[in-house]
Protein backbone atom coordinates (compact mmCIF):
# COMPACT_ATOMS: atom_id res chain seq x y z
CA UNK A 1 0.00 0.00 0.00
CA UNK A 2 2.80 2.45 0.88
CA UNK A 3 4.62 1.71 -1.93
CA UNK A 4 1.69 2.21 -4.36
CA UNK A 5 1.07 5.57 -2.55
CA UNK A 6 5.53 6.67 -2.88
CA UNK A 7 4.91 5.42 -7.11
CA UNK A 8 2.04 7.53 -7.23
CA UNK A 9 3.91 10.32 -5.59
CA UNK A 10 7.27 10.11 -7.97
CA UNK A 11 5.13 9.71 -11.09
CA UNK A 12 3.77 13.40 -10.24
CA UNK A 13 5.94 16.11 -11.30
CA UNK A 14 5.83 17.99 -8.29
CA UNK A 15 4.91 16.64 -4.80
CA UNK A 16 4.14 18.72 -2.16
CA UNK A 17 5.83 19.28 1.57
CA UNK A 18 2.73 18.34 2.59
CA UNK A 19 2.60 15.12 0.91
CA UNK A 20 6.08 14.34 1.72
CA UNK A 21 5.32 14.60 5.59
CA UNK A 22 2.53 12.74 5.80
CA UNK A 23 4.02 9.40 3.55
CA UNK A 24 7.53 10.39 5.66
CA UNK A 25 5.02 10.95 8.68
CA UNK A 26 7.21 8.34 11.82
CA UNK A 27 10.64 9.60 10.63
CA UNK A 28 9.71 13.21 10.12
CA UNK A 29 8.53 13.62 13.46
CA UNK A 30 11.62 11.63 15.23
CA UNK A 31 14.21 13.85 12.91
CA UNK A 32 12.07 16.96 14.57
CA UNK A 33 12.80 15.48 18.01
CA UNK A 34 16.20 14.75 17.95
CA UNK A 35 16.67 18.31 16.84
CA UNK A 36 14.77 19.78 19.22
CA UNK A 37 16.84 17.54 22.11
CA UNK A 38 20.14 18.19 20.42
CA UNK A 39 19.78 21.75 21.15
CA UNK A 40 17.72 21.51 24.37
CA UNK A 41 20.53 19.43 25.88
CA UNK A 42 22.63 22.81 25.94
CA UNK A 43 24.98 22.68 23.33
CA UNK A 44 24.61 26.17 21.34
CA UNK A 45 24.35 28.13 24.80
CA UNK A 46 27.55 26.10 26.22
CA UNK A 47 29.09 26.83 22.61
CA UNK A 48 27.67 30.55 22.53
CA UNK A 49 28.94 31.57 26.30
CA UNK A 50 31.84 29.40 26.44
CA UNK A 51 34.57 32.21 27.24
CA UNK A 52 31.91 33.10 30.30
CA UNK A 53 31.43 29.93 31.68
CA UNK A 54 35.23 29.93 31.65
CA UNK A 55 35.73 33.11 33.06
CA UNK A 56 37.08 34.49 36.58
CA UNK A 57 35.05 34.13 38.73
CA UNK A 58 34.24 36.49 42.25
CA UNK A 59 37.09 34.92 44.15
CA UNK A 60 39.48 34.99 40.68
CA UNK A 61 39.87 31.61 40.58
CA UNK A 62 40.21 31.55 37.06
CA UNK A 63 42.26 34.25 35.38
CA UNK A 64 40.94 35.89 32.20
CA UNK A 65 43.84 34.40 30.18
CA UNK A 66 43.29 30.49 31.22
CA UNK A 67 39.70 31.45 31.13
CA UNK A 68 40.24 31.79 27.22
CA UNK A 69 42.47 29.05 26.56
CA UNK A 70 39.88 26.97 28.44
CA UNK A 71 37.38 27.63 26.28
CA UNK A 72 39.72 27.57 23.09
CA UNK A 73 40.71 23.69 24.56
CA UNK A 74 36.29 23.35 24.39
CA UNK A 75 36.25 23.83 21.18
CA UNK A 76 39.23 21.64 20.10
CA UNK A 77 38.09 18.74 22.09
CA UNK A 78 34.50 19.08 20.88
CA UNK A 79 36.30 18.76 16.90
CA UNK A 80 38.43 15.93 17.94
CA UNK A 81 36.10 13.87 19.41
CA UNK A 82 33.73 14.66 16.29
CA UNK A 83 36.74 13.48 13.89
CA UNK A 84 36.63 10.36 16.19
CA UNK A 85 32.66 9.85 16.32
CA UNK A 86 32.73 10.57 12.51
CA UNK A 87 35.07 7.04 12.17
CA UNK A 88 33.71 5.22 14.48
CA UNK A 89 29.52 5.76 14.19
CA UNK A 90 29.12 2.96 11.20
CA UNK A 91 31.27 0.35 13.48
CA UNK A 92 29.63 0.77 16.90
CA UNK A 93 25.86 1.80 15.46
CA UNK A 94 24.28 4.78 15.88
CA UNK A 95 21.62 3.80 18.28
CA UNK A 96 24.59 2.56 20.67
CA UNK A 97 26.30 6.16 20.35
CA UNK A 98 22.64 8.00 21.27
CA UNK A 99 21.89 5.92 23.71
CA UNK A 100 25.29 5.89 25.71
CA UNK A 101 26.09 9.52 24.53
CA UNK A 102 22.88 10.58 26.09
CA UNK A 103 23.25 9.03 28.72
CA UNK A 104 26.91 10.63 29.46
CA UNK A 105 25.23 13.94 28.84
CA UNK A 106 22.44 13.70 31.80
CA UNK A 107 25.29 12.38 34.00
CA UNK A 108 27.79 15.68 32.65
CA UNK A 109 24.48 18.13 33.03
CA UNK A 110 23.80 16.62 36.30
CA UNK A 111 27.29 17.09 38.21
CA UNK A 112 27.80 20.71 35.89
CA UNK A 113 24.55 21.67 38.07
CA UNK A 114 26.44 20.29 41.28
CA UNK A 115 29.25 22.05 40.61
CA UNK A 116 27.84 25.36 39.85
CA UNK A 117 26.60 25.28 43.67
CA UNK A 118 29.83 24.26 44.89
CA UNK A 119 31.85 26.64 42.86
CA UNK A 120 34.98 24.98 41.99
CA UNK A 121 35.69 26.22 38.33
CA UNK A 122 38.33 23.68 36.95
CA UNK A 123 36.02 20.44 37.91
CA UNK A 124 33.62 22.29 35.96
CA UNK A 125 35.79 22.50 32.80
CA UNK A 126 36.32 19.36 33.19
CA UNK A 127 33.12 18.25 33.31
CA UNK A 128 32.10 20.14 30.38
CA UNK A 129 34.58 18.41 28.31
CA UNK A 130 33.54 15.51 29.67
CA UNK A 131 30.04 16.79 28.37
CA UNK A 132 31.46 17.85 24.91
CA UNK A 133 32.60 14.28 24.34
CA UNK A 134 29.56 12.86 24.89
CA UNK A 135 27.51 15.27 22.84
CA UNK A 136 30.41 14.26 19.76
CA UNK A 137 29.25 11.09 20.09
CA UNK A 138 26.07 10.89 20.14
CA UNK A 139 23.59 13.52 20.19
CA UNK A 140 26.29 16.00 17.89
CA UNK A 141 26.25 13.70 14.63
CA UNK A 142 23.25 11.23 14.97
CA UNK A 143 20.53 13.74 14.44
CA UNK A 144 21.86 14.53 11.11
CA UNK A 145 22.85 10.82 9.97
CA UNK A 146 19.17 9.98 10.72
CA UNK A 147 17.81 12.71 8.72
CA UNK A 148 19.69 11.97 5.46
CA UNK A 149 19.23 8.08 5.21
CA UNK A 150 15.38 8.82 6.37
CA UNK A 151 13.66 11.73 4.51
CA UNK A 152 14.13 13.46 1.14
CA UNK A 153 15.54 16.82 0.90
CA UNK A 154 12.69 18.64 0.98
CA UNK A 155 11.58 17.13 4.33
CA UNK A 156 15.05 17.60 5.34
CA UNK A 157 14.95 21.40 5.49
CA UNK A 158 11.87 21.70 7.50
CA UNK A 159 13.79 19.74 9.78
CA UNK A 160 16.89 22.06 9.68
CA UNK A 161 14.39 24.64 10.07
CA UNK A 162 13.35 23.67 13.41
CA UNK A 163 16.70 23.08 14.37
CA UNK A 164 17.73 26.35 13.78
CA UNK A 165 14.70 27.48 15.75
CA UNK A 166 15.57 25.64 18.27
CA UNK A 167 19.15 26.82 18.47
CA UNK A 168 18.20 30.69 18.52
CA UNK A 169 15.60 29.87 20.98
CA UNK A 170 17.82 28.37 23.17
CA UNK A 171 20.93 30.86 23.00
CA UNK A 172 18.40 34.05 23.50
CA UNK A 173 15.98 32.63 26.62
CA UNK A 174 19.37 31.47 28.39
CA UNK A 175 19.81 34.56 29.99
CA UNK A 176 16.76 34.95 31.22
CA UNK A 177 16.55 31.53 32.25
CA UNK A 178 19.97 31.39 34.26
CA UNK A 179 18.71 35.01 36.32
CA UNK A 180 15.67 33.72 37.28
CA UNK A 181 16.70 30.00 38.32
CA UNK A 182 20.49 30.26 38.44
CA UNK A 183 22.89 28.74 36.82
CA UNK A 184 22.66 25.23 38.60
CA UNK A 185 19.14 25.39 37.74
CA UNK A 186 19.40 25.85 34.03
CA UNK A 187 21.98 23.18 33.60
CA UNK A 188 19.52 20.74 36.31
CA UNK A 189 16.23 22.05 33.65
CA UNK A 190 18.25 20.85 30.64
CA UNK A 191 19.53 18.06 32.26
CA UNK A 192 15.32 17.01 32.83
CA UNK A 193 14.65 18.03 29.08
CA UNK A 194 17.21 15.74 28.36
């Protein structure tokens, strides 16, 4: 029956987004999902406020200049371990990766909210590289591998629109978010949406 339905669609000369979403109607709606989570697990505002979270903090802890390189070293770890996932995602499956990446990610949100009550600024770099790793792995390249072996490319950018969405939405309520719960709070909220 579907297949009669995807002939009749291809023999058309144009098919509609609408069309498309309801024949592509169970992967559509998991590709919107696991865009929506890859962002809501805190990636673009971690990415986006990286040289703050790194920054010195009221007892100057942290000097402006390691402050930097720590968030420089953020962003080289999060590429390496994507070169790694990258080789690796055909060999150990993706499911694997999103299931034990995600699950590394809850744990990294969870003790990143600890630590933001306890204040001690190098166990918190080091738990968000910890946290960068585990994003590489699994919640960083899976979204998109599911989207291209799953939907055509005009499903696919209603997807990337959302994502997008997502990712602005994310970066500009952070703010707000952090003053009115704090900053263990916001990490302890996406660690829950997670």
């Amino acid at each position: 029956d579907m297949e009669i339905e995807l002939k009749s669609y291809e023999e058309q000369k144009t098919v509609t987004i609408h069309a498309m979403i309801h024949f592509y109607k169970k992967p559509f709606i998991y590709s919107m999902l696991l865009m929506f989570f890859q962002q809501f697990t805190a990636i673009s505002v971690v990415a986006f406020y990286a040289k703050e979270l790194f920054k010195e903090d009221s007892d100057g802890k942290i000097s402006s200049f390691v402050g930097k390189m720590l968030a420089i070293f953020w962003a080289l770890t999060k590429l390496v371990s994507s070169l790694i996932s990258a080789s690796i995602v055909d060999k150990i499956g993706r499911r694997t990766l999103l299931l034990y990446g995600t699950f590394g990610i809850i744990v990294s949100l969870g003790l990143l909210s600890l630590f933001q009550e306890i204040e001690r600024p190098y166990i918190t770099a080091f738990i968000l590289y910890l946290y960068v790793i585990m994003f590489s792995f699994s919640l960083g390249p899976c979204p998109y591998i599911f989207v291209s072996e799953t939907l055509p490319a005009k499903c696919v950018s209603l997807v990337l629109i959302n994502h997008w969405v997502c990712s602005f939405a994310n970066i500009f309520l952070f703010p707000y978010i952090e003053n009115w719960i704090g900053p263990a709070g916001v990490y302890l909220f996406y660690m829950i949406v997670t």
